[in-house]
C-alpha atoms as a PDB file:
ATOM      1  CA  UNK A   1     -18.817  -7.239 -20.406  1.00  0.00           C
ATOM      2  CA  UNK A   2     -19.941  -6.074 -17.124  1.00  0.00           C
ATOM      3  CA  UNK A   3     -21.151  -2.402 -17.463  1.00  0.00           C
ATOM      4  CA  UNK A   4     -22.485   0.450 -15.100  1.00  0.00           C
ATOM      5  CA  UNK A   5     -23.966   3.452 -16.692  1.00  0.00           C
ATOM      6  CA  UNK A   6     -24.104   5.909 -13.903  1.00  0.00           C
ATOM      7  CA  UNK A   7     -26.770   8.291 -13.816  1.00  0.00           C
ATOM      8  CA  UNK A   8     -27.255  11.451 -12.433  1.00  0.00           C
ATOM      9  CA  UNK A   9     -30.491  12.016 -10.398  1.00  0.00           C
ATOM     10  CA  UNK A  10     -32.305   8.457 -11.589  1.00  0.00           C
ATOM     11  CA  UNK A  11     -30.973   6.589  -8.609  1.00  0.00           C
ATOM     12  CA  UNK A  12     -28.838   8.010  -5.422  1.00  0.00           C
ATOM     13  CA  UNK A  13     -25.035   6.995  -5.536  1.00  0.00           C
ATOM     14  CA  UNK A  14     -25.493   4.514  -2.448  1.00  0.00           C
ATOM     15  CA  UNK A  15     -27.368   2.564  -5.530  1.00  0.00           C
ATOM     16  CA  UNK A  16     -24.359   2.174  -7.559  1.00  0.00           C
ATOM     17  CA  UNK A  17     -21.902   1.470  -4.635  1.00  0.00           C
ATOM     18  CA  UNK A  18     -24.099  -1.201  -3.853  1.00  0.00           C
ATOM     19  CA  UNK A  19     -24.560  -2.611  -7.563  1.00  0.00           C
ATOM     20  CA  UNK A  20     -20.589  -2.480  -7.967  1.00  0.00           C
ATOM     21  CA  UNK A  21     -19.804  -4.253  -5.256  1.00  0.00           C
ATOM     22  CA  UNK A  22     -22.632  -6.948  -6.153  1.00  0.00           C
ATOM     23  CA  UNK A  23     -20.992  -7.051  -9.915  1.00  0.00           C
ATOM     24  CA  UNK A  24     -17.258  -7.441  -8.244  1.00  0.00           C
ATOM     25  CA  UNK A  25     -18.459 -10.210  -6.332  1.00  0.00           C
ATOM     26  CA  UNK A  26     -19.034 -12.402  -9.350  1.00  0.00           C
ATOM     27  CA  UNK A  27     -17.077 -10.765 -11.742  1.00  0.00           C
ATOM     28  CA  UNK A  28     -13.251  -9.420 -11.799  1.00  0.00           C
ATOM     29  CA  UNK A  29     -14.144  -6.220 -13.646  1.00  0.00           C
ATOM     30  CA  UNK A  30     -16.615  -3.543 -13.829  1.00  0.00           C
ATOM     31  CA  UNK A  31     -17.030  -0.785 -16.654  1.00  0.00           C
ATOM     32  CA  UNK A  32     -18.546   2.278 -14.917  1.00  0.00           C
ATOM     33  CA  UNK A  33     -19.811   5.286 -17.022  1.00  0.00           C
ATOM     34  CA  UNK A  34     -21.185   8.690 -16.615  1.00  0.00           C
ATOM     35  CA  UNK A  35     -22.323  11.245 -19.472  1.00  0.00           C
ATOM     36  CA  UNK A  36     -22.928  14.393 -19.126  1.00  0.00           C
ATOM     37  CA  UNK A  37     -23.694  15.686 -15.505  1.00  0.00           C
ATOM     38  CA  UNK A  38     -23.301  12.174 -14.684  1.00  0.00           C
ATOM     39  CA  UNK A  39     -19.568  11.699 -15.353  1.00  0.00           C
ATOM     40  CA  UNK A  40     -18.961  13.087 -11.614  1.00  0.00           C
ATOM     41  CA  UNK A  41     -20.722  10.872  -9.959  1.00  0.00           C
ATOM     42  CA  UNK A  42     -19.232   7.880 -11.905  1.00  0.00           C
ATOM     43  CA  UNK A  43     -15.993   8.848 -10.664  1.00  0.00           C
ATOM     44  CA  UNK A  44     -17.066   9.367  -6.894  1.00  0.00           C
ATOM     45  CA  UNK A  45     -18.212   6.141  -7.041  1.00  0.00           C
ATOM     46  CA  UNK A  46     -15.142   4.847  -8.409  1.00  0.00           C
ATOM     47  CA  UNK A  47     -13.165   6.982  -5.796  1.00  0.00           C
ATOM     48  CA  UNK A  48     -15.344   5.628  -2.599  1.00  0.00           C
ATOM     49  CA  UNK A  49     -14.704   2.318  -3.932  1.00  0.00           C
ATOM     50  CA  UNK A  50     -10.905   2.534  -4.041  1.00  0.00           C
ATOM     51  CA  UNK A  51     -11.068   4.742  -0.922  1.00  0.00           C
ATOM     52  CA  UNK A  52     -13.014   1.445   0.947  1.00  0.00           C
ATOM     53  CA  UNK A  53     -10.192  -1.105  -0.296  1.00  0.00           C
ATOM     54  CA  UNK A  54     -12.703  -2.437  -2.604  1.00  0.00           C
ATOM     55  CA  UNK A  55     -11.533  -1.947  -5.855  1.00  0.00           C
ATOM     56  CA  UNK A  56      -8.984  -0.701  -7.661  1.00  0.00           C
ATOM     57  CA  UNK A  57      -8.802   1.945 -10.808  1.00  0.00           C
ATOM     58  CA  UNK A  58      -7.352   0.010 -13.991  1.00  0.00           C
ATOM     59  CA  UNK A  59      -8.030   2.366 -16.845  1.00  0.00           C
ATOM     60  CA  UNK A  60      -9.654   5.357 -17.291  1.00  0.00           C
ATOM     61  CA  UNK A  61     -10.767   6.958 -20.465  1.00  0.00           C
ATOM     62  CA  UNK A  62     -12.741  10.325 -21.732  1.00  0.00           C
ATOM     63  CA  UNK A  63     -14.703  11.555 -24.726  1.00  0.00           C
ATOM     64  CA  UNK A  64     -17.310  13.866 -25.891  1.00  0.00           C
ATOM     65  CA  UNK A  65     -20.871  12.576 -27.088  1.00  0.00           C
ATOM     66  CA  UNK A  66     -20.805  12.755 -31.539  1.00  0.00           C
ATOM     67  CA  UNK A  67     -24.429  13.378 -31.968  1.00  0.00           C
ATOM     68  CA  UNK A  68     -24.648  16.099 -34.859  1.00  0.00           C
ATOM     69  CA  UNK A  69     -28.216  16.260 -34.110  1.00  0.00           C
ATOM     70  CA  UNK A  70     -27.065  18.225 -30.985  1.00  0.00           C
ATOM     71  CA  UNK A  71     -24.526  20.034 -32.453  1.00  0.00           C
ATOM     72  CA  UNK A  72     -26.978  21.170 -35.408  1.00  0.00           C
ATOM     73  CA  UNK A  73     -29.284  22.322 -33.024  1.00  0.00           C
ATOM     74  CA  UNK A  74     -26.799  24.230 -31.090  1.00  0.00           C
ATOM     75  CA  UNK A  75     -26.011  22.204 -28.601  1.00  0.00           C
ATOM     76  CA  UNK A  76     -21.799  21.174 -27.536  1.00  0.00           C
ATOM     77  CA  UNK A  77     -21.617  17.599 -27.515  1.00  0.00           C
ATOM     78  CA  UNK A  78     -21.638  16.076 -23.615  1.00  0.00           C
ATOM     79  CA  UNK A  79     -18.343  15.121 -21.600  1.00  0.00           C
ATOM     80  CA  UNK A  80     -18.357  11.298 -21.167  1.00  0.00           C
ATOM     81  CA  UNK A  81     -16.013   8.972 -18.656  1.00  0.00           C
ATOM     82  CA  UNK A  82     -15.352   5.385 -18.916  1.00  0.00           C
ATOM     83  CA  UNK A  83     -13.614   3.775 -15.477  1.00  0.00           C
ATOM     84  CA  UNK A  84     -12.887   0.269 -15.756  1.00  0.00           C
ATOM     85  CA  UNK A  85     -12.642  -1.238 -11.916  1.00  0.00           C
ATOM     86  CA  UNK A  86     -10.781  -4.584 -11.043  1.00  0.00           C
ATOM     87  CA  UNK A  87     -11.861  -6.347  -7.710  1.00  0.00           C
ATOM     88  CA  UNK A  88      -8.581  -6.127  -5.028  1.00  0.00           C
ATOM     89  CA  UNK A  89      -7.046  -9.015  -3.231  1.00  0.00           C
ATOM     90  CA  UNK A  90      -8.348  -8.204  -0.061  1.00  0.00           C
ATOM     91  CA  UNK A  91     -11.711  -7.486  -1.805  1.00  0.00           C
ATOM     92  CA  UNK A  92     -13.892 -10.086   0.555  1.00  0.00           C
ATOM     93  CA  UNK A  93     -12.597  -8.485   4.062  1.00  0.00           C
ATOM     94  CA  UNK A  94     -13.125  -4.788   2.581  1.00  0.00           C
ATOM     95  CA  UNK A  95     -16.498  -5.753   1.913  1.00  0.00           C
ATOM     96  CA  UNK A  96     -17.124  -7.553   5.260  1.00  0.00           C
ATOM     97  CA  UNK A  97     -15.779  -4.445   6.784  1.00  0.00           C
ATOM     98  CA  UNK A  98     -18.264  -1.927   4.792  1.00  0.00           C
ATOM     99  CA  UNK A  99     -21.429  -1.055   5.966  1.00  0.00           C
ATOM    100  CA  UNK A 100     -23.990  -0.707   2.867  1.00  0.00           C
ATOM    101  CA  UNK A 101     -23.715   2.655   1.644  1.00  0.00           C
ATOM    102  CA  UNK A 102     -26.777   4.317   3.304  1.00  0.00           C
ATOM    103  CA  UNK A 103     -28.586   7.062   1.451  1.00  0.00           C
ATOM    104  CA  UNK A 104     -28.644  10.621   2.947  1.00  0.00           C
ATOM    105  CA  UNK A 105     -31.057  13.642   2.082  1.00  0.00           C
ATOM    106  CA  UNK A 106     -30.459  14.436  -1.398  1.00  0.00           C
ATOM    107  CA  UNK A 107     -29.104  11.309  -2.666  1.00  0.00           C
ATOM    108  CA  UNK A 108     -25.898  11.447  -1.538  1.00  0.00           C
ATOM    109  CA  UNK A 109     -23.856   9.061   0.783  1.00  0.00           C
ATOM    110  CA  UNK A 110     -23.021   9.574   4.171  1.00  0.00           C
ATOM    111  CA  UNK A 111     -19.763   9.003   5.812  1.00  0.00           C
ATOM    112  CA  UNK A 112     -17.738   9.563   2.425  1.00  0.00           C
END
């Protein structure tokens, strides 16, 4: 299977546009995933690809980390998000039409 874990601050979001794309171009389907802090950027990239015509949202699931190592230590178990991402039909031309995400100050993406 063809899966994404999506980080928070190890690599800027334009990263895993880009690497999404790259998958969808060989594959039909992409697993994305995001614990902790990182399940909100899984889902904006997600969202900026289905924004861009480039993919589209087929499932969607959530969880919490079970590590009783955390838990015994005090720690509450992390939020996690799975978003499964099928190419769309007019996946070629909404590529061709969309400029590589380019990375602004801070890691983010402009012009989303």
């Amino acid at each position: 299977r063809n899966k994404i874990q999506v980080s928070r601050e190890k690599k800027p979001l334009n990263f895993f546009i880009n690497l999404t794309k790259k998958t969808l171009a060989n594959e039909d389907e992409v697993e994305l995933s995001g614990i902790g802090l990182a399940v909100t950027n899984a889902i904006t990239v997600a969202e900026i690809l289905k924004s861009r015509g480039i993919a589209t949202i087929t499932k969607i699931e959530t969880s919490l980390t079970d590590d009783r190592k955390e838990e015994s230590r005090g720690t509450l178990p992390k939020a996690k998000v799975h978003i499964w991402l099928v190419k769309t039909p007019d996946f070629r031309d909404a590529v061709a039409k969309d400029k590589p995400a380019a990375a602004a100050p801070g890691g983010t993406t402009r012009g989303t």
